[in-house]
Protein backbone atom coordinates (compact mmCIF):
# COMPACT_ATOMS: atom_id res chain seq x y z
CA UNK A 1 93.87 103.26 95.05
CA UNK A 2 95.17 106.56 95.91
CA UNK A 3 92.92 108.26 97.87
CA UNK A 4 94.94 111.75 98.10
CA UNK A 5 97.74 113.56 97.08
CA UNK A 6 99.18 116.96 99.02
CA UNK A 7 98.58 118.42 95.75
CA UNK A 8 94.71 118.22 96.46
CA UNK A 9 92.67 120.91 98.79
CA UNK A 10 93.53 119.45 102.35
CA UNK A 11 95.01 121.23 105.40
CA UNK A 12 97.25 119.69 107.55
CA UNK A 13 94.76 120.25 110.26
CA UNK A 14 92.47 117.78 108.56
CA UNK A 15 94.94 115.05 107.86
CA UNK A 16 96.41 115.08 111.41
CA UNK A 17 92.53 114.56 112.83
CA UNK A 18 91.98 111.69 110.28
CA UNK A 19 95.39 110.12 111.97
CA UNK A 20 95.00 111.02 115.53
CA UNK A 21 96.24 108.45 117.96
CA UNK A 22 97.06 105.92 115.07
CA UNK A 23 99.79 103.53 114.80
CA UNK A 24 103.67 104.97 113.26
CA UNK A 25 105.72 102.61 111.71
CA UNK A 26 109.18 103.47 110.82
CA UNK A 27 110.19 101.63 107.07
CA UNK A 28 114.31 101.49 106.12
CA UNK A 29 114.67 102.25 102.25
CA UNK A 30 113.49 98.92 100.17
CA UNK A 31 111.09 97.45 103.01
CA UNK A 32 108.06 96.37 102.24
CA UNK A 33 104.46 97.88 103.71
CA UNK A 34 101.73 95.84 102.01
CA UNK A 35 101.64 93.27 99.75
CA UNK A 36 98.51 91.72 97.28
CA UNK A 37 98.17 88.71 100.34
CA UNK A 38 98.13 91.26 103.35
CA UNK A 39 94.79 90.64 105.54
CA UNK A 40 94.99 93.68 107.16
CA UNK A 41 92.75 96.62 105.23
CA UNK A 42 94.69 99.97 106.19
CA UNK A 43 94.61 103.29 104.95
CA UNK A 44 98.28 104.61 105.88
CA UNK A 45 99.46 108.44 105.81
CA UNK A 46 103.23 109.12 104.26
CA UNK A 47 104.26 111.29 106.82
CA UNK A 48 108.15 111.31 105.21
CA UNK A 49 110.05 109.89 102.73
CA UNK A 50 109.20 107.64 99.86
CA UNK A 51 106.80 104.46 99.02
CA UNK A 52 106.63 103.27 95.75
CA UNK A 53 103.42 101.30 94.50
CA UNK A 54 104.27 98.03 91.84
CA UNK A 55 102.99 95.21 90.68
CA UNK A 56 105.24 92.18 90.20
CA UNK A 57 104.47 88.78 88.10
CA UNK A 58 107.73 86.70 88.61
CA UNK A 59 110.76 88.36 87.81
CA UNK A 60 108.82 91.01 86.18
CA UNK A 61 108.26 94.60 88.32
CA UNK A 62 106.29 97.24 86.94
CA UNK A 63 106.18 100.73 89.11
CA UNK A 64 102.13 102.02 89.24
CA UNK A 65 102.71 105.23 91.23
CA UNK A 66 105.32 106.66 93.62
CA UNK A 67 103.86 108.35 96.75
CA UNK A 68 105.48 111.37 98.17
CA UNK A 69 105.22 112.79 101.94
CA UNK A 70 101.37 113.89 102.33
CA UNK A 71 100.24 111.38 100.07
CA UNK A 72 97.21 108.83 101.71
CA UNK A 73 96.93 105.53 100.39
CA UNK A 74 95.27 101.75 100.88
CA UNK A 75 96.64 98.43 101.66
CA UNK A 76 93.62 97.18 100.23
CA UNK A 77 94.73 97.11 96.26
CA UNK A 78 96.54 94.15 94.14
CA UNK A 79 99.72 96.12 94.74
CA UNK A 80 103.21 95.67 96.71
CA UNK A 81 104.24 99.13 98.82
CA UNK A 82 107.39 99.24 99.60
CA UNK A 83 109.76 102.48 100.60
CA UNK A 84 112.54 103.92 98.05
CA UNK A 85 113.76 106.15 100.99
CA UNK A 86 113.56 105.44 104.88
CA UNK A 87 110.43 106.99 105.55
CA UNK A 88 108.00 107.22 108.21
CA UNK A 89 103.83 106.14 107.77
CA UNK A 90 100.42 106.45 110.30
CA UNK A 91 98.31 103.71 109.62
CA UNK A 92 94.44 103.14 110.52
CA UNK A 93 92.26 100.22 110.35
CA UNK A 94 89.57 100.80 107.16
CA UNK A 95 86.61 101.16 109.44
CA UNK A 96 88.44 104.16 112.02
CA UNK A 97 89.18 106.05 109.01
CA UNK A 98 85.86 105.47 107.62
CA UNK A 99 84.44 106.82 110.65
CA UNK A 100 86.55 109.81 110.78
CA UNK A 101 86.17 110.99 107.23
CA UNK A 102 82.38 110.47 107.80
CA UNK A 103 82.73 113.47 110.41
CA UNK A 104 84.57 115.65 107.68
CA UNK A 105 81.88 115.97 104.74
CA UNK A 106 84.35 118.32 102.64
CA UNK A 107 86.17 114.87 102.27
CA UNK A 108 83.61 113.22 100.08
CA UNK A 109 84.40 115.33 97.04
CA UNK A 110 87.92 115.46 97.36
CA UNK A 111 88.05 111.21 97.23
CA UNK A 112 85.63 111.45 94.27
CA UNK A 113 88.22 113.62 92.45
CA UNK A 114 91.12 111.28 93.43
CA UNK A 115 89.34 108.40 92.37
CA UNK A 116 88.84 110.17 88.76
CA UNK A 117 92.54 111.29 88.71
CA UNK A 118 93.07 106.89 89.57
CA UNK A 119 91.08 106.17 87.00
CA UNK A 120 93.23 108.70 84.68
CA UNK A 121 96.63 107.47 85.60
CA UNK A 122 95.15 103.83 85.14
CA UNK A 123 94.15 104.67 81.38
CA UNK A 124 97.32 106.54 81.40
CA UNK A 125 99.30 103.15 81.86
CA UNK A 126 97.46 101.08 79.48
CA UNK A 127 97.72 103.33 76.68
CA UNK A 128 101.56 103.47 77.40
CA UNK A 129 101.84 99.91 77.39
CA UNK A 130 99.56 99.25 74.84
CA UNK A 131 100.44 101.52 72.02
CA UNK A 132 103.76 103.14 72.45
CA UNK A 133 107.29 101.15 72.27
CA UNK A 134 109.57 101.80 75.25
CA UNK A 135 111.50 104.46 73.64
CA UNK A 136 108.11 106.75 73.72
CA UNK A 137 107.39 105.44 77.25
CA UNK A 138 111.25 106.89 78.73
CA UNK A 139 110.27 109.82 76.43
CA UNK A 140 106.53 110.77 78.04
CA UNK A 141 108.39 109.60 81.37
CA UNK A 142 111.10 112.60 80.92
CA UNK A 143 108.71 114.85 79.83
CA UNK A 144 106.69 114.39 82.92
CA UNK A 145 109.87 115.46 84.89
CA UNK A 146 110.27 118.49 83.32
CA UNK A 147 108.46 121.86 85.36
CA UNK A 148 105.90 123.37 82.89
CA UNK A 149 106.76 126.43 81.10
CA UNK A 150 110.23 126.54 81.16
CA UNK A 151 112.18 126.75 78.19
CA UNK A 152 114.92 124.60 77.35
CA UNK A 153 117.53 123.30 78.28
CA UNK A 154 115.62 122.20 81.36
CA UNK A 155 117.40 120.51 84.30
CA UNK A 156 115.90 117.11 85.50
CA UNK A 157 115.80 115.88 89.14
CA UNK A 158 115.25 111.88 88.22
CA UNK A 159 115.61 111.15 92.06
CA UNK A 160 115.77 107.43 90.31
CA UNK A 161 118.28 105.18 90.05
CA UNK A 162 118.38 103.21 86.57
CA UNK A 163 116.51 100.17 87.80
CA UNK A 164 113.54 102.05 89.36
CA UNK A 165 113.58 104.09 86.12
CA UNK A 166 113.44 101.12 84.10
CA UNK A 167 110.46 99.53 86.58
CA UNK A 168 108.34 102.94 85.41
CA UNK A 169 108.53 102.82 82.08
CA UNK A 170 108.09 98.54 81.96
CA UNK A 171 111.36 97.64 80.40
CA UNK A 172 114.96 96.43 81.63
CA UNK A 173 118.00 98.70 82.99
CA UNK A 174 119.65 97.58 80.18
CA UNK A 175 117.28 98.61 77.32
CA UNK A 176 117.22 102.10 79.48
CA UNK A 177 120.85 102.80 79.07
CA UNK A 178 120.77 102.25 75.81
CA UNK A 179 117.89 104.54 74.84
CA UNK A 180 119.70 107.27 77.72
CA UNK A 181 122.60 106.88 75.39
CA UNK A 182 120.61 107.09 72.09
CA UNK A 183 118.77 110.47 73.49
CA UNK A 184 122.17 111.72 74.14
CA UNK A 185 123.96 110.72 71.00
CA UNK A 186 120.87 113.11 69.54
CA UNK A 187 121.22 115.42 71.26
CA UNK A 188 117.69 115.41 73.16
CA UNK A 189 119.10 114.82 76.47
CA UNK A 190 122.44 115.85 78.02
CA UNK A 191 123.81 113.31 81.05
CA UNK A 192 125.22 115.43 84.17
CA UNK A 193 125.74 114.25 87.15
CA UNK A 194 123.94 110.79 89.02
CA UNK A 195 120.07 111.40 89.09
CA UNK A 196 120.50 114.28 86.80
CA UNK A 197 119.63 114.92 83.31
CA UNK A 198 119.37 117.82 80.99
CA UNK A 199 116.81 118.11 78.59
CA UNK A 200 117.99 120.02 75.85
CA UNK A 201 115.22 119.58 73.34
CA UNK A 202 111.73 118.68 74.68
CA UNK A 203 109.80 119.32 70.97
CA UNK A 204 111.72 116.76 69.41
CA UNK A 205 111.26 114.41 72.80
CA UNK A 206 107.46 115.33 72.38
CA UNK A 207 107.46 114.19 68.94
CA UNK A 208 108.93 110.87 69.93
CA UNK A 209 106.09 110.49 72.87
CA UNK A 210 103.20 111.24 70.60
CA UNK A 211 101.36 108.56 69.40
C-alpha cells in the first residue's frame, strides 16, 4: 500500500526521524526492489528518482502506481517495485518503523487518509478495467497529465516511454501508437517532441473518458 505521498501534510523533519540511521540502497534504472516472494517486510523512503509499482501474470505487466521522490511505501504488498530512473531509497524493518511512527501521533491520521486515497486509486483501476475500452483508459490517463485549470492547448510532460505508457493503461505499445495516432489524426492531441504531447482539445478527450 502506499502509505504517503509528499503531497500529504509531512515535514521533512518528520520523515528524516522516521529514517534515521536506516539502511540506503542505491537502484540503476529498471532494477528491481521488492517482489510478491520477498521475505523481508520493509517500509522504504524514495529519497530520489523513480519506482514504479506493477503487477505481472506471465507476459502480462500492468503499472498500479508510480512513486515519486518523498513518496513512503511497503514491500509487504502482491506487487513488483522496481526503479524507472536510478534512484536512491532508506529502508526499515516493519517493526522500527512501527516503533517510530508510534512516537509521532500526528502520523496516525495522515496513514488513515492514505489508506482511503489506496482504496480510491484501487476502485479507480477496476472501474477502468472493467468498464471502459482502452481508448477511454489512454484518454482518462492524458487527462490526468494535464495541470488543472489551464486552458488549452496544454503541454504534456509524459516522462514515459511508449511501453511504460502502455503498462498504465493495461494494453500493448502497439495498440498505444495506434490510438496516439488516432488522437492526432483528430485533432485531440498534437505529437511534439519524445515524452511530449500537446493536448489541444481536452472536452472532446473528456467526452471519450466518460463512461
Amino acid at each position: 500500500m502506499k502509505l504517503h505521498s509528499p503531497h500529504d501534510s509531512f515535514d521533512h523533519t518528520t520523515l528524516t526521524q522516521l529514517f534515521d540511521n536506516c539502511r540506503s540502497r542505491q537502484l540503476r534504472a529498471g532494477e528491481i526492489l521488492s517482489f510478491p516472494q520477498d521475505a523481508n517486510d520493509q517500509i522504504f523512503y524514495l529519497q530520489r528518482g523513480r519506482l514504479r509499482v506493477y503487477l505481472s501474470y506471465g507476459d502480462k505487466l500492468l503499472t498500479l502506481t508510480l512513486l515519486q521522490a518523498g513518496d513512503i511505501y511497503s514491500s509487504h504488498t502482491r506487487a513488483f517495485v522496481d526503479a524507472l530512473d536510478d534512484s536512491c531509497v532508506a529502508l526499515c524493518d516493519l517493526r522500527t518503523f512501527s516503533a517510530r511512527v508510534g512516537k509521532h501521533p500526528a502520523l496516525n491520521g495522515a496513514v488513515t487518509r492514505v489508506l482511503s486515497q489506496t482504496l480510491s486509486g484501487c476502485i479507480d483501476t477496476i472501474e477502468n478495467l472493467a468498464f471502459r475500452d482502452v481508448r477511454a483508459r489512454l484518454a482518462c490517463f492524458l487527462l490526468g497529465q494535464a495541470p488543472a485549470n489551464t486552458a488549452d492547448p496544454v503541454l504534456l510532460e509524459l516522462q514515459l516511454n511508449t511501453e511504460q505508457m502502455a503498462q498504465m493503461i493495461g494494453t500493448s505499445r502497439q495498440t498505444l501508437s495506434t490510438l496516439l495516432s488516432e488522437l492526432q489524426r483528430d485533432g485531440i492531441v498534437k505529437k511534439l517532441q519524445r515524452g511530449q504531447l500537446q493536448l489541444c482539445d481536452r472536452q472532446r478527450l473528456l467526452q471519450i473518458a466518460s463512461l
